[in-house]
PDB file of N, CA and C in Angstrom:
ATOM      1  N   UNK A   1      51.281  72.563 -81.420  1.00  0.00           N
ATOM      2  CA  UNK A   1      52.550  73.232 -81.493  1.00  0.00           C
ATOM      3  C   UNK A   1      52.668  74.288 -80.388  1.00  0.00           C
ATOM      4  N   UNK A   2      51.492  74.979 -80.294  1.00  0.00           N
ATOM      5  CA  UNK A   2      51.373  76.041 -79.333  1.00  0.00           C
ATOM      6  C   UNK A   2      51.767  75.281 -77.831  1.00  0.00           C
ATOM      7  N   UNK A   3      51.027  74.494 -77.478  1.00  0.00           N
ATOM      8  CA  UNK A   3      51.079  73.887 -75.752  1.00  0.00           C
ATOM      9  C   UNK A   3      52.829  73.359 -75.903  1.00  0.00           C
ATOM     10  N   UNK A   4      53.573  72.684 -77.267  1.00  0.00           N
ATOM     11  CA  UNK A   4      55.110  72.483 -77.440  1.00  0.00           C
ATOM     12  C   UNK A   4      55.398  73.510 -76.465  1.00  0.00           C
ATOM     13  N   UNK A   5      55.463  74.514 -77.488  1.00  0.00           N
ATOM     14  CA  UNK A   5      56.197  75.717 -76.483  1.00  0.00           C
ATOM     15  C   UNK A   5      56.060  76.331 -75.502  1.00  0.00           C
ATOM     16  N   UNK A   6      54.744  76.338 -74.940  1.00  0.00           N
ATOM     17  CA  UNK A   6      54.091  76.710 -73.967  1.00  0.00           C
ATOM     18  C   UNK A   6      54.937  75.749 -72.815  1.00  0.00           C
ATOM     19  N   UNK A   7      55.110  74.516 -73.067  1.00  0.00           N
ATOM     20  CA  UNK A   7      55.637  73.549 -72.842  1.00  0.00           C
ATOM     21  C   UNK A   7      57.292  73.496 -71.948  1.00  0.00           C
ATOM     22  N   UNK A   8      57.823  74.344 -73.592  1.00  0.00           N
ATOM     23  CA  UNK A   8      59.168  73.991 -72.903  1.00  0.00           C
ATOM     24  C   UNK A   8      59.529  75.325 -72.196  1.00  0.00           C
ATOM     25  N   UNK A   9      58.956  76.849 -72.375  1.00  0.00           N
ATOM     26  CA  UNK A   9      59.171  77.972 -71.561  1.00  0.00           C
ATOM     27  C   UNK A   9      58.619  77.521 -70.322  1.00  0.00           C
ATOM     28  N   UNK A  10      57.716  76.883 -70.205  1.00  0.00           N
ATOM     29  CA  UNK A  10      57.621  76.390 -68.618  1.00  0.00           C
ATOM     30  C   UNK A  10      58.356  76.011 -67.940  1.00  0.00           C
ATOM     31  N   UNK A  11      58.976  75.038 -68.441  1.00  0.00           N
ATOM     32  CA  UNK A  11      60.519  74.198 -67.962  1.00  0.00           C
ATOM     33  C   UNK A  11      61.775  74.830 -68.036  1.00  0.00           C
ATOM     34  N   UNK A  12      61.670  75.972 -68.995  1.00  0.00           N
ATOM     35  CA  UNK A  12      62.848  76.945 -68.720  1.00  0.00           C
ATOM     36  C   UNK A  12      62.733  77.981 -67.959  1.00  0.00           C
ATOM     37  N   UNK A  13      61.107  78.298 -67.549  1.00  0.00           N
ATOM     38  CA  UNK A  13      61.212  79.112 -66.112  1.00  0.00           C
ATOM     39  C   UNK A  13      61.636  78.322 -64.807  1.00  0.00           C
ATOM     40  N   UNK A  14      60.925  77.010 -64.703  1.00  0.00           N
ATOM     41  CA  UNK A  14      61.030  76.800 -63.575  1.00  0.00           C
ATOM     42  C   UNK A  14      62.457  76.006 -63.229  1.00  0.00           C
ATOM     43  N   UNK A  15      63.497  75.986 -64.202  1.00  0.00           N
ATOM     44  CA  UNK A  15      64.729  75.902 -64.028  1.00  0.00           C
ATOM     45  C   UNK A  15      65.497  77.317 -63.801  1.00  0.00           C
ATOM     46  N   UNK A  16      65.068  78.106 -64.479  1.00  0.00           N
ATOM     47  CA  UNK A  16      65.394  79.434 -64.063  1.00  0.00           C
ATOM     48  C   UNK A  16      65.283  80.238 -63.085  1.00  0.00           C
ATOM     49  N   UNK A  17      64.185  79.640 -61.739  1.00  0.00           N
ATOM     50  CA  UNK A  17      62.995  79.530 -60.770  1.00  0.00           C
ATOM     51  C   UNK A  17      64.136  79.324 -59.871  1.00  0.00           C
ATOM     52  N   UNK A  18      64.549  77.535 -60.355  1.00  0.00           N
ATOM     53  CA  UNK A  18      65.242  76.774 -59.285  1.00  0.00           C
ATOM     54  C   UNK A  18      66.850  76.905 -59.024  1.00  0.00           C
ATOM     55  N   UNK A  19      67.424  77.879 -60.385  1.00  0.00           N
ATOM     56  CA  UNK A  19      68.603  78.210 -59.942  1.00  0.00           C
ATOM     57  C   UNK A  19      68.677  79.757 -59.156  1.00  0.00           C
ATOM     58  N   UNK A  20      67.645  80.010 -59.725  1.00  0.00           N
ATOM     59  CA  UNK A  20      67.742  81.437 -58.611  1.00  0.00           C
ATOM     60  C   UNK A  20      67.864  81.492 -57.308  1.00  0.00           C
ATOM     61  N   UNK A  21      66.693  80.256 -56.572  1.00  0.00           N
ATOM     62  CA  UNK A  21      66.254  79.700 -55.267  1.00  0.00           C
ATOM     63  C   UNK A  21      67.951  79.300 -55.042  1.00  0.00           C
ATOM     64  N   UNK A  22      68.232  78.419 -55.887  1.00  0.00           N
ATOM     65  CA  UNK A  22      69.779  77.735 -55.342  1.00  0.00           C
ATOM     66  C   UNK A  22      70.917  78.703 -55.013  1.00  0.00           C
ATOM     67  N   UNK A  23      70.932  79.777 -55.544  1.00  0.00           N
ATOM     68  CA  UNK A  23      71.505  80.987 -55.507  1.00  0.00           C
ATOM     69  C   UNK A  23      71.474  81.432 -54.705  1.00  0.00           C
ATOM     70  N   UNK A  24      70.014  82.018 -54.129  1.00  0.00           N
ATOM     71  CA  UNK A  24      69.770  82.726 -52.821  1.00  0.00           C
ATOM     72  C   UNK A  24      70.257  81.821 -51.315  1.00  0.00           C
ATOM     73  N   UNK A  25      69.729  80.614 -51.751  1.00  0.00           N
ATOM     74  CA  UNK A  25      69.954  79.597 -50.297  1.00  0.00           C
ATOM     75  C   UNK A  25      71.524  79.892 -50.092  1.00  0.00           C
ATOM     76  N   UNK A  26      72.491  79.024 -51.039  1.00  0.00           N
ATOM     77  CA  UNK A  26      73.658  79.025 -50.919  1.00  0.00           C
ATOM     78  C   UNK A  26      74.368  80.696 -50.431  1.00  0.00           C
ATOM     79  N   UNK A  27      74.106  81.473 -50.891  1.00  0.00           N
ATOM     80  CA  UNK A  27      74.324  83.115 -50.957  1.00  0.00           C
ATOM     81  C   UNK A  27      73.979  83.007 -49.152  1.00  0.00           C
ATOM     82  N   UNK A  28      72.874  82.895 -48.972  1.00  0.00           N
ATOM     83  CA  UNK A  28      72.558  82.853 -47.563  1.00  0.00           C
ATOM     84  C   UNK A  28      73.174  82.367 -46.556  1.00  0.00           C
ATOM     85  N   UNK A  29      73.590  81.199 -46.982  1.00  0.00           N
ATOM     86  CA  UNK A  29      74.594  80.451 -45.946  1.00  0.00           C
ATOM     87  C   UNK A  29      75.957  80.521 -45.813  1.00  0.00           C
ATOM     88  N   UNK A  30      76.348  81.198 -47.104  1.00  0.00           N
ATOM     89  CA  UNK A  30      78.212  82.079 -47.244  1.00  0.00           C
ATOM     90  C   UNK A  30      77.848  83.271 -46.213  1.00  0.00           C
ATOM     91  N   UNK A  31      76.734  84.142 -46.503  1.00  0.00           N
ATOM     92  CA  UNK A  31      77.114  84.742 -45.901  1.00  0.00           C
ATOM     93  C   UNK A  31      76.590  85.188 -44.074  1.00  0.00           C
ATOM     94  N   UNK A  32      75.626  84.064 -43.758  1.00  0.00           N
ATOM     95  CA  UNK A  32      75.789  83.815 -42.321  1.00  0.00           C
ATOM     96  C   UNK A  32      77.202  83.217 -41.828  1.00  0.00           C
ATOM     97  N   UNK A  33      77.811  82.219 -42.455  1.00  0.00           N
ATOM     98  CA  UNK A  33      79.058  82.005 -42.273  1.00  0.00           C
ATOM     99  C   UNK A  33      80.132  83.072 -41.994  1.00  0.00           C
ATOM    100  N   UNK A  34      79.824  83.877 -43.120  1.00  0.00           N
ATOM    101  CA  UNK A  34      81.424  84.770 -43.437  1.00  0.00           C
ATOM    102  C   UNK A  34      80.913  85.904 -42.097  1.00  0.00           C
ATOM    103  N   UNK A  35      79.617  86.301 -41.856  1.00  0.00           N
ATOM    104  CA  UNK A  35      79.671  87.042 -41.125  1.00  0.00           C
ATOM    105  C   UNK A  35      79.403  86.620 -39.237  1.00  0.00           C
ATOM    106  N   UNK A  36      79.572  85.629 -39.402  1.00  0.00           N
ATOM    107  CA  UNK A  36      79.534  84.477 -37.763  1.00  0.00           C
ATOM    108  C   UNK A  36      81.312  85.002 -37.975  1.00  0.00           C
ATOM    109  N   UNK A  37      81.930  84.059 -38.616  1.00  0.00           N
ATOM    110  CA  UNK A  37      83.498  84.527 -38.769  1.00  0.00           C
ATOM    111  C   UNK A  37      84.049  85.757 -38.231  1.00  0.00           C
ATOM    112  N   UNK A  38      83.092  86.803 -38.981  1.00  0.00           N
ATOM    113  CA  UNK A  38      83.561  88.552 -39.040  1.00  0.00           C
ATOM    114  C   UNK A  38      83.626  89.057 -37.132  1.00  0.00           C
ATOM    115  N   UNK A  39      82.124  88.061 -36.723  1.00  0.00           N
ATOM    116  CA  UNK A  39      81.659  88.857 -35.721  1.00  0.00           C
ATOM    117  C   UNK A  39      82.494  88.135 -34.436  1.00  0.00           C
ATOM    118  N   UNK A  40      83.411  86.714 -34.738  1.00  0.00           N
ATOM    119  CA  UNK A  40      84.663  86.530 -33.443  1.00  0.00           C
ATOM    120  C   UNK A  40      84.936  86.876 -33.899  1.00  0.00           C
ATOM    121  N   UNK A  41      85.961  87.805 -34.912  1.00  0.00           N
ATOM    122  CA  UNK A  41      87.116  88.684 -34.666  1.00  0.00           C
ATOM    123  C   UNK A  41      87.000  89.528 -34.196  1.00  0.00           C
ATOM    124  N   UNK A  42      85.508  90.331 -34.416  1.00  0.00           N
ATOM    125  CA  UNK A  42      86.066  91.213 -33.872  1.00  0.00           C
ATOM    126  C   UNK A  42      85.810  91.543 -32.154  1.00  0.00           C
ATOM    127  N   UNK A  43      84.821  90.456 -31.696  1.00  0.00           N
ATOM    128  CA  UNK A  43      84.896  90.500 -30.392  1.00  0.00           C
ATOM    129  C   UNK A  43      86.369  89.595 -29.524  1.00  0.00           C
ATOM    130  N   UNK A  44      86.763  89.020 -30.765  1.00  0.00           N
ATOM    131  CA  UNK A  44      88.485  89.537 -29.811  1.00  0.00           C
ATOM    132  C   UNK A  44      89.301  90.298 -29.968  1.00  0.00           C
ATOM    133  N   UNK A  45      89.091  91.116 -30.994  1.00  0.00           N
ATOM    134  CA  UNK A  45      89.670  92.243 -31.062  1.00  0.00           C
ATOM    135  C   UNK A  45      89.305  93.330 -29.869  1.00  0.00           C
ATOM    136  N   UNK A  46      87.857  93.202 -29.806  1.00  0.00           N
ATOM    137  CA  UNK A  46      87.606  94.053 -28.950  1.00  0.00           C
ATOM    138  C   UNK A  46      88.133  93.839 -27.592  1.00  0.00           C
ATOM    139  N   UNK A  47      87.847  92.200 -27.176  1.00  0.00           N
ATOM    140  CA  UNK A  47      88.311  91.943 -25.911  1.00  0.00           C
ATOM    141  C   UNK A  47      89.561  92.363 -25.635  1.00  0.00           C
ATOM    142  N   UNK A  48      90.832  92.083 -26.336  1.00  0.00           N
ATOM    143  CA  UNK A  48      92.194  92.208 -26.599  1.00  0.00           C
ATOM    144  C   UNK A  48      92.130  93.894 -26.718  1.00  0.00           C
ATOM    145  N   UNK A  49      91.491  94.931 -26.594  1.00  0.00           N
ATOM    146  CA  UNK A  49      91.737  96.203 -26.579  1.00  0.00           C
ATOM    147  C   UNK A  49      91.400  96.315 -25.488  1.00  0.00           C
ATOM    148  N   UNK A  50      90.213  95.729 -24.689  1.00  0.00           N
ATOM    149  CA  UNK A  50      89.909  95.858 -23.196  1.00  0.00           C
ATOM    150  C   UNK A  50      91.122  95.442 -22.380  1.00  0.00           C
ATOM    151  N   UNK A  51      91.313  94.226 -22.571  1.00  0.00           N
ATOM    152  CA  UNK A  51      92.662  93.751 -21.796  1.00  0.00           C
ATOM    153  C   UNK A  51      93.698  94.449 -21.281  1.00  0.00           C
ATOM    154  N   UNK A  52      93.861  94.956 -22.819  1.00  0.00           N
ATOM    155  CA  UNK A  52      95.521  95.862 -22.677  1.00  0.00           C
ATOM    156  C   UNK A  52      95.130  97.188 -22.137  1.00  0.00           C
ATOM    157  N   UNK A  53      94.013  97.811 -22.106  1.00  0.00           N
ATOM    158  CA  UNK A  53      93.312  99.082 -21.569  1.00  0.00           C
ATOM    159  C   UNK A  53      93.340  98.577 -20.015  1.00  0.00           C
ATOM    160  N   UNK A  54      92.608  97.692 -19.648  1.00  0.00           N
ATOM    161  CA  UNK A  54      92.969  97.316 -17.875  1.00  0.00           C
ATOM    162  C   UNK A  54      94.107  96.884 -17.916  1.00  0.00           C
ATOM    163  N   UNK A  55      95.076  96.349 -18.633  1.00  0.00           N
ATOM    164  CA  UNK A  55      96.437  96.343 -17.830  1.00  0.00           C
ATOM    165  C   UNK A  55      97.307  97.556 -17.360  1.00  0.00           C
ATOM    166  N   UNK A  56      97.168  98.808 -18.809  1.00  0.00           N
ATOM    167  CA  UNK A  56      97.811  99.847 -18.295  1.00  0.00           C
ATOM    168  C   UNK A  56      97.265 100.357 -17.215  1.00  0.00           C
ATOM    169  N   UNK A  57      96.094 100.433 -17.034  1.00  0.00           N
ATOM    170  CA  UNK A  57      95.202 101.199 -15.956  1.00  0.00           C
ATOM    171  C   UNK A  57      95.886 100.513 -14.516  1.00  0.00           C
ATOM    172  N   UNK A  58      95.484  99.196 -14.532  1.00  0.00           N
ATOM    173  CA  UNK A  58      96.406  97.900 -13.516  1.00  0.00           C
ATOM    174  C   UNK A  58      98.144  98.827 -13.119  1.00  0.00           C
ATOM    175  N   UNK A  59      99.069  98.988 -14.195  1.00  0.00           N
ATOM    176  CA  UNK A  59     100.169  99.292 -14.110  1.00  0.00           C
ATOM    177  C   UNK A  59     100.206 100.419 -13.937  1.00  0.00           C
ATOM    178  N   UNK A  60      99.752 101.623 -14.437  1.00  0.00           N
ATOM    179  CA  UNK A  60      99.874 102.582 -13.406  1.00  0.00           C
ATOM    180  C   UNK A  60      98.950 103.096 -12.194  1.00  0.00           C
ATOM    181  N   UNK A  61      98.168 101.766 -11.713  1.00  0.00           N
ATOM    182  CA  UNK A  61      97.706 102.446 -10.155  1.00  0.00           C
ATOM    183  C   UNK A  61      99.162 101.306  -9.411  1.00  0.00           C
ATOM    184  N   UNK A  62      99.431 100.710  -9.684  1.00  0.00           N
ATOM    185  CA  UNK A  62     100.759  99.677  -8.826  1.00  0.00           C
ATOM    186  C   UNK A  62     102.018 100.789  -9.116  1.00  0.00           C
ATOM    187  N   UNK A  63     102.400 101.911 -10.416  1.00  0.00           N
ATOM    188  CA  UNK A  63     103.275 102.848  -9.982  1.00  0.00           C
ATOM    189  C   UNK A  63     103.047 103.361  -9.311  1.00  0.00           C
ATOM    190  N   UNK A  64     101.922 104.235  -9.010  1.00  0.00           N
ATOM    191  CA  UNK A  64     101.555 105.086  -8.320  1.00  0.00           C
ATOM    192  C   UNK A  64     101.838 104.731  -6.448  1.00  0.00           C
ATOM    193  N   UNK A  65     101.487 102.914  -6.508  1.00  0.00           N
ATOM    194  CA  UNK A  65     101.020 102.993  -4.944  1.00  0.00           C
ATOM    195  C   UNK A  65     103.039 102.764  -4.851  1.00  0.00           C
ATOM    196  N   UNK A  66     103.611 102.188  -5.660  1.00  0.00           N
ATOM    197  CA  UNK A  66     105.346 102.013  -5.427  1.00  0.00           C
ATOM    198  C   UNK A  66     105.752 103.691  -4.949  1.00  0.00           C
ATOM    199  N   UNK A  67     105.658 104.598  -5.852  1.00  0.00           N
ATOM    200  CA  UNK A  67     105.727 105.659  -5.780  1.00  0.00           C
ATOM    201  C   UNK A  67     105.584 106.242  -4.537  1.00  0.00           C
ATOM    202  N   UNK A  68     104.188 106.019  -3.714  1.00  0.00           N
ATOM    203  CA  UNK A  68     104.073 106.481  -2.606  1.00  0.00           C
ATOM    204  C   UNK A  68     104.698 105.727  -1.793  1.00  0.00           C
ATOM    205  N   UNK A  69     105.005 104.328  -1.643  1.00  0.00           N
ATOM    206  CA  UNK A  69     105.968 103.784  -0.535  1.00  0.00           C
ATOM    207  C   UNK A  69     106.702 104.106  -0.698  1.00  0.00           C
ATOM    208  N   UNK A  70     107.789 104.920  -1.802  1.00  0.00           N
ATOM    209  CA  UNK A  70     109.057 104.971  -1.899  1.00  0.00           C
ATOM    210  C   UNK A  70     109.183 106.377  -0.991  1.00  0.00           C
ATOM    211  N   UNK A  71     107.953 107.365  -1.238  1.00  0.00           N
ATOM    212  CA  UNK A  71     108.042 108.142  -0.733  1.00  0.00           C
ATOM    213  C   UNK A  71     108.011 108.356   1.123  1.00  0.00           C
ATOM    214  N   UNK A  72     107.079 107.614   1.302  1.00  0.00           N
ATOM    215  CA  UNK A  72     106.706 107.001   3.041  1.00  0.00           C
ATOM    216  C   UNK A  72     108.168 106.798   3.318  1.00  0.00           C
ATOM    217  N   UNK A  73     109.155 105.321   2.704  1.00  0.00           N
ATOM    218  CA  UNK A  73     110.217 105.150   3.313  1.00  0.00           C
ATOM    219  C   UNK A  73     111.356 106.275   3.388  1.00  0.00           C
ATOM    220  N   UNK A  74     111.510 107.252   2.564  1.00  0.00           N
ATOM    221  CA  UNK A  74     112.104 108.099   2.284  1.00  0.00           C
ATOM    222  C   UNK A  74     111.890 109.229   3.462  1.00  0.00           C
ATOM    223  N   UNK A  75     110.911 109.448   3.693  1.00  0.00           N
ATOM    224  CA  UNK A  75     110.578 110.233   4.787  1.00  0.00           C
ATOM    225  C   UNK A  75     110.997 109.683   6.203  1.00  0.00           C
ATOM    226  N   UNK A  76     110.486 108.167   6.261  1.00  0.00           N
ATOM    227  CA  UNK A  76     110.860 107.654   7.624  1.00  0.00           C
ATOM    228  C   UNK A  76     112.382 107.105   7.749  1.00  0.00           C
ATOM    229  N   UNK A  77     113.574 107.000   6.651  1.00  0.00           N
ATOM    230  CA  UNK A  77     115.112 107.664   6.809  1.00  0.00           C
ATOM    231  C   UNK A  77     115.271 108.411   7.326  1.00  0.00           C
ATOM    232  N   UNK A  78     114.268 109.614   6.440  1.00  0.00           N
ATOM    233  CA  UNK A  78     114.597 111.124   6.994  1.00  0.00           C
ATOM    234  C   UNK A  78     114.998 111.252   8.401  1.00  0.00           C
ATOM    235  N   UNK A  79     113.674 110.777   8.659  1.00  0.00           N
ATOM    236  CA  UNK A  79     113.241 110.635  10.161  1.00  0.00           C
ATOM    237  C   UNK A  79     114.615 109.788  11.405  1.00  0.00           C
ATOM    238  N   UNK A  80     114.975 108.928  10.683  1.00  0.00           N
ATOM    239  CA  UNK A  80     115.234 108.181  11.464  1.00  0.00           C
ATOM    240  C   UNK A  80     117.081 108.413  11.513  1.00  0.00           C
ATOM    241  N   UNK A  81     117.701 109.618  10.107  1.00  0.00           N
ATOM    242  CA  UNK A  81     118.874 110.028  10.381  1.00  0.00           C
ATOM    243  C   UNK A  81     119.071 111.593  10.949  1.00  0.00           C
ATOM    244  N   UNK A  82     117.650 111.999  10.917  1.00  0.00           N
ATOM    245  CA  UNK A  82     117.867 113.651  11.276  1.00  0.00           C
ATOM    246  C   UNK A  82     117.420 113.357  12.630  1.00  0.00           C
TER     247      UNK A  82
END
């Protein structure tokens, strides 16, 4: 009677064993997944903040250089009605 039970707590650990294991594996692979997922967003997020950071930078050195031709031609009018 004794080895019975001895018997069947064996078989209810090592089912208890094997859903734990199944638990952890699966658990493991959601969350390499979910966090592979996490980690492109946010390197396009990041990229997409770089972008728009060099475009303004881009757009105002091209005001700046308009700015100074406007100023050059403005001077050489000057020049060329005084």
């Amino acid at each position: 009677m004794e080895t019975k039970r001895t018997s069947q707590t064996v078989r209810l650990a090592m089912a208890g064993v094997a859903l734990v294991a199944a638990i952890l594996v699966f658990g493991t692979i959601w969350t390499g997944r979910s966090s592979q997922t996490d980690t492109v967003e946010a390197v396009r997020s990041v990229s997409m903040l770089y972008l728009d950071e060099l475009a303004g930078r881009r757009e105002q050195v091209v005001k700046n250089n308009l700015n100074e031709n406007i100023n050059v031609i403005q001077i050489a009018v000057g020049m060329i009605d005084g």
